[in-house]
N, C-alpha and C. Protein backbone atom coordinates (compact mmCIF):
# COMPACT_ATOMS: atom_id res chain seq x y z
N UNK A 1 -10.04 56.09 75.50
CA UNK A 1 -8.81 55.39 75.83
C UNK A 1 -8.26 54.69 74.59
N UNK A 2 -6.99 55.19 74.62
CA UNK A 2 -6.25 54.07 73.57
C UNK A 2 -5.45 53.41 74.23
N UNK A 3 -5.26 51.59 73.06
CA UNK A 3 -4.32 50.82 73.79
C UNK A 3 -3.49 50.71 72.40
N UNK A 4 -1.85 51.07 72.84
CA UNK A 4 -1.28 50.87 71.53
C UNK A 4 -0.49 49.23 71.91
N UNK A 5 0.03 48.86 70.93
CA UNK A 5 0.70 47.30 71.31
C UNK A 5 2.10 47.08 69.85
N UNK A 6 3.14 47.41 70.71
CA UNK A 6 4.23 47.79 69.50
C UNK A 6 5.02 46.49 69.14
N UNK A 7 5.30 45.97 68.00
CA UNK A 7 6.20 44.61 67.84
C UNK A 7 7.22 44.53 66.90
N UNK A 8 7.77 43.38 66.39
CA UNK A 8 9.00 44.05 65.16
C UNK A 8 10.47 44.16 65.32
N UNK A 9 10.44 44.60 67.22
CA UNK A 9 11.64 44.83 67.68
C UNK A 9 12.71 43.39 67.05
N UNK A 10 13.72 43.47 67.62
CA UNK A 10 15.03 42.03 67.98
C UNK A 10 16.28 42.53 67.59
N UNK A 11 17.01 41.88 67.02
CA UNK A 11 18.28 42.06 67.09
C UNK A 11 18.51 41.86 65.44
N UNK A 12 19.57 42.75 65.24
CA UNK A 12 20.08 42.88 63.97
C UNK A 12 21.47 43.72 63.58
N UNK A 13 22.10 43.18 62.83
CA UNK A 13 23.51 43.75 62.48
C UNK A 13 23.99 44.80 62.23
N UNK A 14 24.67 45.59 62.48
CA UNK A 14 24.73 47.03 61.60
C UNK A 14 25.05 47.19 60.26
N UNK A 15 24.28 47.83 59.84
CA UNK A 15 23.82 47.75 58.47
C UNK A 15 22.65 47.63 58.29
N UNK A 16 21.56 46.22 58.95
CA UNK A 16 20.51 45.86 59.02
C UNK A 16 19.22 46.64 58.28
N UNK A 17 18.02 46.26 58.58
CA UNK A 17 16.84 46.83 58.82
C UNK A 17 15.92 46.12 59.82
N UNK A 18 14.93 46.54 60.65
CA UNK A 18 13.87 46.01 61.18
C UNK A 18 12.80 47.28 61.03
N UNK A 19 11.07 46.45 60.99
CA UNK A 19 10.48 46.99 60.64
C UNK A 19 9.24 47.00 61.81
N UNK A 20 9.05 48.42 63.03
CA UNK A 20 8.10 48.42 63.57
C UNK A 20 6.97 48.40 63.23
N UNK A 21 5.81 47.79 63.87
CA UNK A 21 4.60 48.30 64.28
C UNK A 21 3.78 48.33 65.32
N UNK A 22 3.21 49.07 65.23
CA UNK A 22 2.31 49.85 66.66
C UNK A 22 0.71 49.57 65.86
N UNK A 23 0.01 49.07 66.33
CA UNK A 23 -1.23 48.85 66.81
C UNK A 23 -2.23 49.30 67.73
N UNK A 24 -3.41 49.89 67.08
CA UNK A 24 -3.86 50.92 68.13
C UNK A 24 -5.06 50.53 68.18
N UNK A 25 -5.72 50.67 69.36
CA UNK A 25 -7.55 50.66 69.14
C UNK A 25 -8.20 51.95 69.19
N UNK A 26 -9.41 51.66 69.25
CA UNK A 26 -10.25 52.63 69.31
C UNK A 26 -10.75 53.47 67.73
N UNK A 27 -11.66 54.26 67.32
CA UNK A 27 -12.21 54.36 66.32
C UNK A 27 -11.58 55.69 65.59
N UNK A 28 -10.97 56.24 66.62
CA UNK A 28 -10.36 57.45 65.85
C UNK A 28 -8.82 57.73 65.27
N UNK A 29 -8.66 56.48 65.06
CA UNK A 29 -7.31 56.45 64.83
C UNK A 29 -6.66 57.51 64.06
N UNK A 30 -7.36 58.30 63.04
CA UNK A 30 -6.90 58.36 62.00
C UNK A 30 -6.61 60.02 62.03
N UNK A 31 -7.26 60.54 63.40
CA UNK A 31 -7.15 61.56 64.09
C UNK A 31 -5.70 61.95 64.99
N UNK A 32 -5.39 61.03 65.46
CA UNK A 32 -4.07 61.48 66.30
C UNK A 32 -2.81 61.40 65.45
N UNK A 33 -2.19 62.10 65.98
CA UNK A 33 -1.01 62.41 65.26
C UNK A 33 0.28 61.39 66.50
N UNK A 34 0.58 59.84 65.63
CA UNK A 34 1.40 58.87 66.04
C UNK A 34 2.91 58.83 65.62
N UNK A 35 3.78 58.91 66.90
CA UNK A 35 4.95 59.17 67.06
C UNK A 35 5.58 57.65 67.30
N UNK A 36 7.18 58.29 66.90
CA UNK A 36 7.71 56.52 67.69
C UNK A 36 9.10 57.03 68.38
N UNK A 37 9.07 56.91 69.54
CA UNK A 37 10.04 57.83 70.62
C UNK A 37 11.03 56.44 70.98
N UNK A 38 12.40 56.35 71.47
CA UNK A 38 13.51 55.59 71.63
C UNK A 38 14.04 56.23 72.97
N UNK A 39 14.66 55.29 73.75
CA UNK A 39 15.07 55.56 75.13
C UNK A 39 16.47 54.74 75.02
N UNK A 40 17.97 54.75 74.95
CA UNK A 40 18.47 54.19 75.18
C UNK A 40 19.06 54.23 76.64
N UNK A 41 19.92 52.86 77.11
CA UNK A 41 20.11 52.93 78.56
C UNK A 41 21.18 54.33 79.06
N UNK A 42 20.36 54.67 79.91
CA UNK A 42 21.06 55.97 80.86
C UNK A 42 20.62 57.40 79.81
N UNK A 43 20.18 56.98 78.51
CA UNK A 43 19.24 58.44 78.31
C UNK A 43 17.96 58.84 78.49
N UNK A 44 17.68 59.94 78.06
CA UNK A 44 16.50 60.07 78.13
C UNK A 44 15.72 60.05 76.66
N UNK A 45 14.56 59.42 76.87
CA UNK A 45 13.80 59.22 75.91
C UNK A 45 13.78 60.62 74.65
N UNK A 46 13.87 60.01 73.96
CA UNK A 46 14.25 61.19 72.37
C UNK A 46 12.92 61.09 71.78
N UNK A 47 12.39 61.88 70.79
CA UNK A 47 11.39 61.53 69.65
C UNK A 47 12.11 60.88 68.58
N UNK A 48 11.82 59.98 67.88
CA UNK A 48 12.51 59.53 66.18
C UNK A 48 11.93 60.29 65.25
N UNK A 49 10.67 59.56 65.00
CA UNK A 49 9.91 60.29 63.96
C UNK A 49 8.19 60.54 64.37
N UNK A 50 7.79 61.27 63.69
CA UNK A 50 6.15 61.48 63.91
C UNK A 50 5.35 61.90 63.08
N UNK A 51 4.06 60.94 62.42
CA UNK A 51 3.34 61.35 61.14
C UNK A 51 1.76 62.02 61.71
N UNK A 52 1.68 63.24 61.12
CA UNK A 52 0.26 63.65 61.25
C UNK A 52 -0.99 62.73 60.86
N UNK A 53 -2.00 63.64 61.19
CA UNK A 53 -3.52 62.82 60.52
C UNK A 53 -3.28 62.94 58.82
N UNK A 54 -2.85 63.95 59.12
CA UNK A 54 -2.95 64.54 57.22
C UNK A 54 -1.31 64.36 56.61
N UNK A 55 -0.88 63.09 57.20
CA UNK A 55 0.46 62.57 56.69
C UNK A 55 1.94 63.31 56.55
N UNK A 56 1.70 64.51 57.45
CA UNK A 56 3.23 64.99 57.53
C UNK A 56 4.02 64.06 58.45
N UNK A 57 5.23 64.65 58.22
CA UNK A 57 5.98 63.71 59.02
C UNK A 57 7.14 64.38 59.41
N UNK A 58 8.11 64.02 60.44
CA UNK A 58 9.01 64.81 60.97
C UNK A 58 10.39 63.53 61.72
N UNK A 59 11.33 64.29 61.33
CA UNK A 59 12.67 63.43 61.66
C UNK A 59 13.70 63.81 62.35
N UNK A 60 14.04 62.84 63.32
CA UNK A 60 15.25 63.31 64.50
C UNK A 60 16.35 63.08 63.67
N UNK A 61 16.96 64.77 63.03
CA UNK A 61 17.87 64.50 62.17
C UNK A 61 19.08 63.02 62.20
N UNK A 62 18.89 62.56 63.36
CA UNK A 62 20.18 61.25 63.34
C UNK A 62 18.98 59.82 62.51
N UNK A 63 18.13 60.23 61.89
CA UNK A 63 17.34 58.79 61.32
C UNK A 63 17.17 59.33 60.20
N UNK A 64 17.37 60.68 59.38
CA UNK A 64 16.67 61.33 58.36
C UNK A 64 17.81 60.26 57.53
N UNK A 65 16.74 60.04 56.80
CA UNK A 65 17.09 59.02 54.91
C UNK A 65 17.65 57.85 55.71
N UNK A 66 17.31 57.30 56.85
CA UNK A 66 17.66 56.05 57.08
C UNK A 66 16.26 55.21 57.78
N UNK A 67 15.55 56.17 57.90
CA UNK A 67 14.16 55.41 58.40
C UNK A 67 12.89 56.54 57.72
N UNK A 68 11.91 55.76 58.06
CA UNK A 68 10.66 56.01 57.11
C UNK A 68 9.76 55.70 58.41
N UNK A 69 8.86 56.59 58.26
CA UNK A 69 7.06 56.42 59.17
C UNK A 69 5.97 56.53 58.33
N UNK A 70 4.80 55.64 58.54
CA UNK A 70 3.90 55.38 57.06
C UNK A 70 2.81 55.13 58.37
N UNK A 71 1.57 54.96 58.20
CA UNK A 71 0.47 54.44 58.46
C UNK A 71 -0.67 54.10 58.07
N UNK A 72 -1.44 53.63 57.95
CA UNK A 72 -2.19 52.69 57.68
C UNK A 72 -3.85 52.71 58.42
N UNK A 73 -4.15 54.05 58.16
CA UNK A 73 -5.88 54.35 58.82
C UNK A 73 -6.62 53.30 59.01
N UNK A 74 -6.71 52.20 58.02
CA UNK A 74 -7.85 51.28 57.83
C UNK A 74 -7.27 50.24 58.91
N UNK A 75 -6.06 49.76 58.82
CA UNK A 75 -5.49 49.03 59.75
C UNK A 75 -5.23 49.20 61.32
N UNK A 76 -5.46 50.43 61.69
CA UNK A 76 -4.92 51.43 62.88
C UNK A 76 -3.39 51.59 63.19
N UNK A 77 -2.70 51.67 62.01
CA UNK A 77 -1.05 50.65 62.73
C UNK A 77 -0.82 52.04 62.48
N UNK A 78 0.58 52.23 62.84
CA UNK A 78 1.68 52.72 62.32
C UNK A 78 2.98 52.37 62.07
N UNK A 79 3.79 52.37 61.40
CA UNK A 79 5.41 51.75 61.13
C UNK A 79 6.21 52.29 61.00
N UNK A 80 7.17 51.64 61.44
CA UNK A 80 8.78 52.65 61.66
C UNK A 80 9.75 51.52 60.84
N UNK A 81 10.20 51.58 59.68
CA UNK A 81 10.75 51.52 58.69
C UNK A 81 12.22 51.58 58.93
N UNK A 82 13.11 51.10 59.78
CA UNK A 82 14.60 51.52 59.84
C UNK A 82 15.84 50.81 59.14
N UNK A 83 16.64 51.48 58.13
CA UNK A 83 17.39 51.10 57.56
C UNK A 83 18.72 51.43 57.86
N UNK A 84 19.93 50.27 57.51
CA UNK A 84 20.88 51.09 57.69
C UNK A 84 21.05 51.37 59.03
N UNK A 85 20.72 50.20 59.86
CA UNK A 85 20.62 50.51 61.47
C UNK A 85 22.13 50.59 61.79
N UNK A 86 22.71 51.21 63.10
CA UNK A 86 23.81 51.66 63.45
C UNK A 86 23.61 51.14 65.16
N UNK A 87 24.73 50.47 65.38
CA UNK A 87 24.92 50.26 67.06
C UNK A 87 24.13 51.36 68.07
N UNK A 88 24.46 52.91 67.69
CA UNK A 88 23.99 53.59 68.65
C UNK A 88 22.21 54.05 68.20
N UNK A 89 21.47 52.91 67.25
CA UNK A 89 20.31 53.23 67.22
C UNK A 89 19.65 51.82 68.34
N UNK A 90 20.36 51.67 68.75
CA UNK A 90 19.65 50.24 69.94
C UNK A 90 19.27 51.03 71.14
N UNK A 91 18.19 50.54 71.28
CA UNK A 91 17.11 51.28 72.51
C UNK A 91 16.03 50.81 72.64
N UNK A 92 14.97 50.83 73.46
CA UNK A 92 13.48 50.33 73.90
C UNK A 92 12.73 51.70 72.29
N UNK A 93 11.96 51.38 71.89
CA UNK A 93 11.26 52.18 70.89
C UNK A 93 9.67 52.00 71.36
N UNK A 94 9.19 53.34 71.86
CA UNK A 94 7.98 53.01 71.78
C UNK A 94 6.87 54.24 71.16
N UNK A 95 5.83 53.87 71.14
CA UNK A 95 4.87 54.19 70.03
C UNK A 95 4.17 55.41 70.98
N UNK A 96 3.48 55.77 70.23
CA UNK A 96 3.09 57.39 71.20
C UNK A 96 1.72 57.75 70.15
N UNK A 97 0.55 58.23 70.60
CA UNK A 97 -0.39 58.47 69.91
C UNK A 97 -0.98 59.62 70.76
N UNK A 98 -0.84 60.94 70.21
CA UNK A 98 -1.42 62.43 70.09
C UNK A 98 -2.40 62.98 69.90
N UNK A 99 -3.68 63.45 70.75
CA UNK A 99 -5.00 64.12 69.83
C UNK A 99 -4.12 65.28 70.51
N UNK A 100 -4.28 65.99 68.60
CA UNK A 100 -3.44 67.60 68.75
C UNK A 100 -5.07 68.75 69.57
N UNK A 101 -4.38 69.41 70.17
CA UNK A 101 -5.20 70.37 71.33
C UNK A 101 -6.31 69.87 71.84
N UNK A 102 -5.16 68.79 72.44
CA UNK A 102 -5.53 67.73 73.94
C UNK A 102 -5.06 67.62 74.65
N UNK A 103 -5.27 66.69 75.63
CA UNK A 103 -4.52 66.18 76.71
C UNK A 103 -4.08 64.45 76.23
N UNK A 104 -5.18 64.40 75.61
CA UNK A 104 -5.20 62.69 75.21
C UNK A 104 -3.78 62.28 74.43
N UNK A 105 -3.24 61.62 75.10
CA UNK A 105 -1.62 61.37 74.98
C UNK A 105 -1.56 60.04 75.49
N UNK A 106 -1.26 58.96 74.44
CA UNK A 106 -0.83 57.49 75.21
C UNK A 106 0.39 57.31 74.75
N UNK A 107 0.90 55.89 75.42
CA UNK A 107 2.25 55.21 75.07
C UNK A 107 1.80 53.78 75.01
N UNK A 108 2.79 52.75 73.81
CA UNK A 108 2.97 51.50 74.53
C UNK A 108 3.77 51.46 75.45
N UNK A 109 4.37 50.26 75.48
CA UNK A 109 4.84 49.21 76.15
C UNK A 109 6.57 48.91 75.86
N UNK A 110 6.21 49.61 74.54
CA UNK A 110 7.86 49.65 73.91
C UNK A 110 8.64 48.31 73.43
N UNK A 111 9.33 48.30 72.81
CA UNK A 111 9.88 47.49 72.06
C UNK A 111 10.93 47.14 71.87
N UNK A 112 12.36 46.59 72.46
CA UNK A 112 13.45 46.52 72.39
C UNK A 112 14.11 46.31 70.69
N UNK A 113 15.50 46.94 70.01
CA UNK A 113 15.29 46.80 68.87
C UNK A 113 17.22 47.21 69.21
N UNK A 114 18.22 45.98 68.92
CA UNK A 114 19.53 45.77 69.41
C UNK A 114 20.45 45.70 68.27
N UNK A 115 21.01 45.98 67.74
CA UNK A 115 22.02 46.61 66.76
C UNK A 115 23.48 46.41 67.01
N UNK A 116 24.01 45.08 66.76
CA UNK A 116 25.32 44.94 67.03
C UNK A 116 25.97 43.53 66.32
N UNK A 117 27.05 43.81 66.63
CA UNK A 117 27.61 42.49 65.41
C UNK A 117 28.27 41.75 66.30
């Protein structure tokens, strides 16, 4: 079992930056491949970005060169880096952790993160 616990979210201007993190337990962190997925109201939950064990990474072309995903093995975290935030990037953001050819799939709790002037 993993427990992830995501923070960082609030409110910020467009233009802005805020900087997630997700917090994970358990010993294998460094194994799953950790995502950070966004839900705004009346959509459906999107992927943003997602970094492998072995540090690839992948981008929902509407964040490419405006946000960054990094992690931190020793720490268990992962971070979502967003710059250059835009009104229609406001949404609940939450953290997602993957063992690839598994079932083992968690979520937090999510993170509200509001973008407006």
């Amino acid at each position: 079992q993993v427990q992830l616990v995501e923070s960082g979210g609030g409110w910020v201007q467009p233009g802005g930056s805020l900087r997630l993190s997700c917090a994970a337990s358990g010993s294998i962190f460094s194994l799953y491949r950790m995502g950070w997925y966004r839900q705004a109201p009346g959509k459906q939950r999107e992927l943003v970005a997602f970094i492998g064990s072995g540090g690839i990474t992948n981008f929902n072309d509407s964040v490419k060169g405006r946000f960054t995903i990094s992690r931190d093995n020793a720490k268990n975290t992962v971070y979502l880096q967003m710059n250059s935030l835009k009104p229609e990037d406001t949404a609940v953001y939450y953290c997602n952790a993957r063992l690839p050819a598994t079932n083992y799939n968690y979520w937090g709790q999510g993170t509200q993160a509001t973008v407006s002037s």
